[in-house]
C-alpha atoms as a PDB file:
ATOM      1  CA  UNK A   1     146.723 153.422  -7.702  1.00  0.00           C
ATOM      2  CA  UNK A   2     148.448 151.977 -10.920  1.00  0.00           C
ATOM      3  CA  UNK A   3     149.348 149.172  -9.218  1.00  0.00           C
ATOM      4  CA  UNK A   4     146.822 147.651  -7.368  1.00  0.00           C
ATOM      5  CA  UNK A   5     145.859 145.122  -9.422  1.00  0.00           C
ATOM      6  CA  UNK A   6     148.561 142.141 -11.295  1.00  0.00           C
ATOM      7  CA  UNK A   7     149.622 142.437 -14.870  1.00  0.00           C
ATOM      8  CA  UNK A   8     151.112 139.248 -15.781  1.00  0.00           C
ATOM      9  CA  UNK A   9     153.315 139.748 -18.624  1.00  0.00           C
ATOM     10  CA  UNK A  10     152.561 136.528 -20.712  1.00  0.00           C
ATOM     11  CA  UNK A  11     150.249 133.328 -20.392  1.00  0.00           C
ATOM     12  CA  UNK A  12     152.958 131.650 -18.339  1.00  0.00           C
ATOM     13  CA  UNK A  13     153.258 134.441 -15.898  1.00  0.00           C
ATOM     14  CA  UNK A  14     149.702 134.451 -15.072  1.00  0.00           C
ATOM     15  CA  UNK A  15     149.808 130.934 -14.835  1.00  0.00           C
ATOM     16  CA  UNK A  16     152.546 130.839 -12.187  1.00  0.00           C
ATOM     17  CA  UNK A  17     150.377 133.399 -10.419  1.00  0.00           C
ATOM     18  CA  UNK A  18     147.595 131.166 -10.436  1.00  0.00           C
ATOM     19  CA  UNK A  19     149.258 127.941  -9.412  1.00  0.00           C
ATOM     20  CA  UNK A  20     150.831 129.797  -6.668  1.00  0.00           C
ATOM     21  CA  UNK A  21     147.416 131.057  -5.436  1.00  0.00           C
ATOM     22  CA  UNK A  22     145.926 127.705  -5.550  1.00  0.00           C
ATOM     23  CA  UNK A  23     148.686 126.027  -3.305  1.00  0.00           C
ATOM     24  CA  UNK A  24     147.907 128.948  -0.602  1.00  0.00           C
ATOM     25  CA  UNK A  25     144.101 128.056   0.103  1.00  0.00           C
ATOM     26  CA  UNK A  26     144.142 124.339  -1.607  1.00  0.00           C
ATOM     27  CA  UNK A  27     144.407 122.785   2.389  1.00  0.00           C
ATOM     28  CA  UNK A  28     142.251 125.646   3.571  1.00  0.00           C
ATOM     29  CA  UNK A  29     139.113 124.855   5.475  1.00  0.00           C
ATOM     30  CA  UNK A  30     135.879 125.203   2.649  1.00  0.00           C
ATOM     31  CA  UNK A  31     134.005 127.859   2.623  1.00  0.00           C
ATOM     32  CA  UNK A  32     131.529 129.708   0.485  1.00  0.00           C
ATOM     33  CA  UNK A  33     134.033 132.751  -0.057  1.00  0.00           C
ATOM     34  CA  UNK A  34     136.478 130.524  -1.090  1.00  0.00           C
ATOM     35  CA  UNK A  35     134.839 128.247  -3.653  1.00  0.00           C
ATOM     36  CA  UNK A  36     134.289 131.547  -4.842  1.00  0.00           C
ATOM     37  CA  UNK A  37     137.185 132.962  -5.034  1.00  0.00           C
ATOM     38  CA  UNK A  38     138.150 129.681  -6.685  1.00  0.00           C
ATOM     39  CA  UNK A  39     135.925 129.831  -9.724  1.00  0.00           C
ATOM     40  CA  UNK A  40     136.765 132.984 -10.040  1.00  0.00           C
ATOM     41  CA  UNK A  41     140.444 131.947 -10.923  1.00  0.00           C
ATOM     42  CA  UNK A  42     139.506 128.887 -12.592  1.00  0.00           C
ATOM     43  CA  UNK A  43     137.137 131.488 -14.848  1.00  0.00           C
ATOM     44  CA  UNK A  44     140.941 133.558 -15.313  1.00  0.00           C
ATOM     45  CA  UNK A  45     142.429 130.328 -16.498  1.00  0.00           C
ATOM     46  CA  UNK A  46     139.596 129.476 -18.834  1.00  0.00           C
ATOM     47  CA  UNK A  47     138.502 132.975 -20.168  1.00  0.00           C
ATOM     48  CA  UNK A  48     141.929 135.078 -20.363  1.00  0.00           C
ATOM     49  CA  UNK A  49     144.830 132.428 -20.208  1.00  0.00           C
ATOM     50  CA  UNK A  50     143.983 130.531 -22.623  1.00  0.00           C
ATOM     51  CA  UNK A  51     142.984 132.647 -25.092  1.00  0.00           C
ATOM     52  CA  UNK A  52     145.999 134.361 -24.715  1.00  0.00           C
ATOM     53  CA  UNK A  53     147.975 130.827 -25.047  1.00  0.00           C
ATOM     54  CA  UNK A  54     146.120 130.090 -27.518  1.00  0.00           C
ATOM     55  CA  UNK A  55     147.330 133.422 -29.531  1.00  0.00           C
ATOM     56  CA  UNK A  56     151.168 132.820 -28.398  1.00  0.00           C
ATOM     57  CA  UNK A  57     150.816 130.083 -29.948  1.00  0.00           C
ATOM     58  CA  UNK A  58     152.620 127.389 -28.143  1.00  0.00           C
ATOM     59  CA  UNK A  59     150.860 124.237 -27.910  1.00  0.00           C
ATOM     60  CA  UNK A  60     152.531 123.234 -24.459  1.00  0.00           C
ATOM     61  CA  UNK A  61     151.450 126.085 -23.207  1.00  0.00           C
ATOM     62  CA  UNK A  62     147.777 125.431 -24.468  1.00  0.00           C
ATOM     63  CA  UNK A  63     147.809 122.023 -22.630  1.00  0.00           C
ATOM     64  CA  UNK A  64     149.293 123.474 -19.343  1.00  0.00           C
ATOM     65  CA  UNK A  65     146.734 125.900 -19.322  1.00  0.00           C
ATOM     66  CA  UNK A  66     143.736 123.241 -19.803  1.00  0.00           C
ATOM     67  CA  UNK A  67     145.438 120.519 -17.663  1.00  0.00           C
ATOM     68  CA  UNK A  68     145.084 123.585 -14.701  1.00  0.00           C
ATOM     69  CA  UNK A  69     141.510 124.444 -15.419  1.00  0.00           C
ATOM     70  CA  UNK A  70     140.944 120.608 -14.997  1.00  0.00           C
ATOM     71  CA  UNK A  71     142.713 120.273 -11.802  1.00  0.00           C
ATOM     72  CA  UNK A  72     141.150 122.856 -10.172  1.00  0.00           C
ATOM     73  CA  UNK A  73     137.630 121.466 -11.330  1.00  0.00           C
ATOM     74  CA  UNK A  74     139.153 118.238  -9.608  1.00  0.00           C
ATOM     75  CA  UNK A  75     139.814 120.229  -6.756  1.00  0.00           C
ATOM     76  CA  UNK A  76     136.117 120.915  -6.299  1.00  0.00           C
ATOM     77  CA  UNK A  77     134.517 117.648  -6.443  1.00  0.00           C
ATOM     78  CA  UNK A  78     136.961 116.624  -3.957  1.00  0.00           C
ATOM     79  CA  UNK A  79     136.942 118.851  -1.505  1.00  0.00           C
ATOM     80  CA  UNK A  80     133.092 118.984  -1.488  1.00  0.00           C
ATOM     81  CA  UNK A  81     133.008 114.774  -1.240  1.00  0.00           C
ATOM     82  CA  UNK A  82     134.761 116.049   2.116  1.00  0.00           C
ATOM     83  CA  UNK A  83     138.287 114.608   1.132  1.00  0.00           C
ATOM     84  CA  UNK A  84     141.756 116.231   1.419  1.00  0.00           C
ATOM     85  CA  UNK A  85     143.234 117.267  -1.679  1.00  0.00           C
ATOM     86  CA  UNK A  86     146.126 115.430  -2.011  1.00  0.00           C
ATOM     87  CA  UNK A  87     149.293 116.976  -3.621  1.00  0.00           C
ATOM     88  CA  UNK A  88     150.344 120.699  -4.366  1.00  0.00           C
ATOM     89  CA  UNK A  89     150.166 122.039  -7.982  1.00  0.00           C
ATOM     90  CA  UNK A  90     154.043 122.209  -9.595  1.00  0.00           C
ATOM     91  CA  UNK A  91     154.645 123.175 -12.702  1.00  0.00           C
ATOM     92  CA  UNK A  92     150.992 122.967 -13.820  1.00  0.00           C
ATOM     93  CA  UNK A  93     150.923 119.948 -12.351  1.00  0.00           C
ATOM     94  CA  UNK A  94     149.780 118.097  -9.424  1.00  0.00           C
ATOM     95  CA  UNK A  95     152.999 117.123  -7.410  1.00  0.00           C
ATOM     96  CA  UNK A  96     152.259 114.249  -4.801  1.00  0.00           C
ATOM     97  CA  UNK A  97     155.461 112.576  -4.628  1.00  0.00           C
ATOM     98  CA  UNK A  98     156.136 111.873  -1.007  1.00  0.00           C
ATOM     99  CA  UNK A  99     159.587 111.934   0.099  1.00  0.00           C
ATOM    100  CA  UNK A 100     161.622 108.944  -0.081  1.00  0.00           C
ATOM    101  CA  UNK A 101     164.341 107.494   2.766  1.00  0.00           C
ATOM    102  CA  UNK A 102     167.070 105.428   1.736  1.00  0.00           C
ATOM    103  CA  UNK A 103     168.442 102.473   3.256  1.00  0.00           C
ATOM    104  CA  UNK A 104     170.802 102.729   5.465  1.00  0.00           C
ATOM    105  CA  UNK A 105     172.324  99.176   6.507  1.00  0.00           C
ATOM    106  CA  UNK A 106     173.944  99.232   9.582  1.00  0.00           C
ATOM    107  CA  UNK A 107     176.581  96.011  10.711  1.00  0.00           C
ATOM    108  CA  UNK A 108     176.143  93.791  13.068  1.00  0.00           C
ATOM    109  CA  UNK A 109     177.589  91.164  14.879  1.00  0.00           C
ATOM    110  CA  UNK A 110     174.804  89.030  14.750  1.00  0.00           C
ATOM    111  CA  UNK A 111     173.765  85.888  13.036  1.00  0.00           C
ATOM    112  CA  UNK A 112     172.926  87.898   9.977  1.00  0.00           C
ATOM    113  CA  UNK A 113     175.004  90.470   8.591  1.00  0.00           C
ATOM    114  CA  UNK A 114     172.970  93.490   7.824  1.00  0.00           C
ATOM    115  CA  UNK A 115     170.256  95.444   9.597  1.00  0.00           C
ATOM    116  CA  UNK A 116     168.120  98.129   7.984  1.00  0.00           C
ATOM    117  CA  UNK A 117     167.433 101.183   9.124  1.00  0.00           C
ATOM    118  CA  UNK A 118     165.597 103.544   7.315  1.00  0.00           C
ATOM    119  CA  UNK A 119     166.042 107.502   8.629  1.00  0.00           C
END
């Protein structure tokens, strides 16, 4: 029964723990169990993380830790405006890069040279 529950060893652990919870359910269909369960993280982030940043005492850390909280308050007004969230949370941040195709240029023997094709 010891270990039932998760003991992050440092701010930064519990933090990756977080993030990685929050990219599970952040396409998940809203409910009232999991807005929830989402303040109930976001009240981890801003009553035990950061203190515990805050007494580590690394200032990156500190902003990481706030930059989440605010994300996930984002998160909220976006998903109850009945949008998509956009992105997934990387590195305490939100990641919404999409993927990028190079050109590929293909010869012809045409009046131009060149074609582009982009796979």
């Amino acid at each position: 029964m010891k270990n039932r529950f998760y003991q992050p060893k440092n701010s930064k652990d519990a933090m990756r723990f977080i993030e990685e919870l929050f990219n599970k359910y952040r396409n998940a269909p809203l409910t009232k169990p999991l807005l929830q369960y989402h303040e109930k993280l976001m009240f981890q982030i801003h009553d035990n993380v950061l203190p515990v940043a805050k007494k580590e005492g690394i200032p990156d850390r500190i902003k990481s830790a706030q930059r989440m909280y605010k994300i996930m308050r984002q998160w909220i007004t976006i998903r109850m405006s009945g949008h998509a969230f956009q992105g997934k949370m990387r590195h305490f941040k939100i990641d919404n890069h999409h993927h990028k195709f190079k050109a590929r240029h293909i010869k012809i023997n045409n009046g131009h040279n060149y074609q582009t094709s982009r796979h």
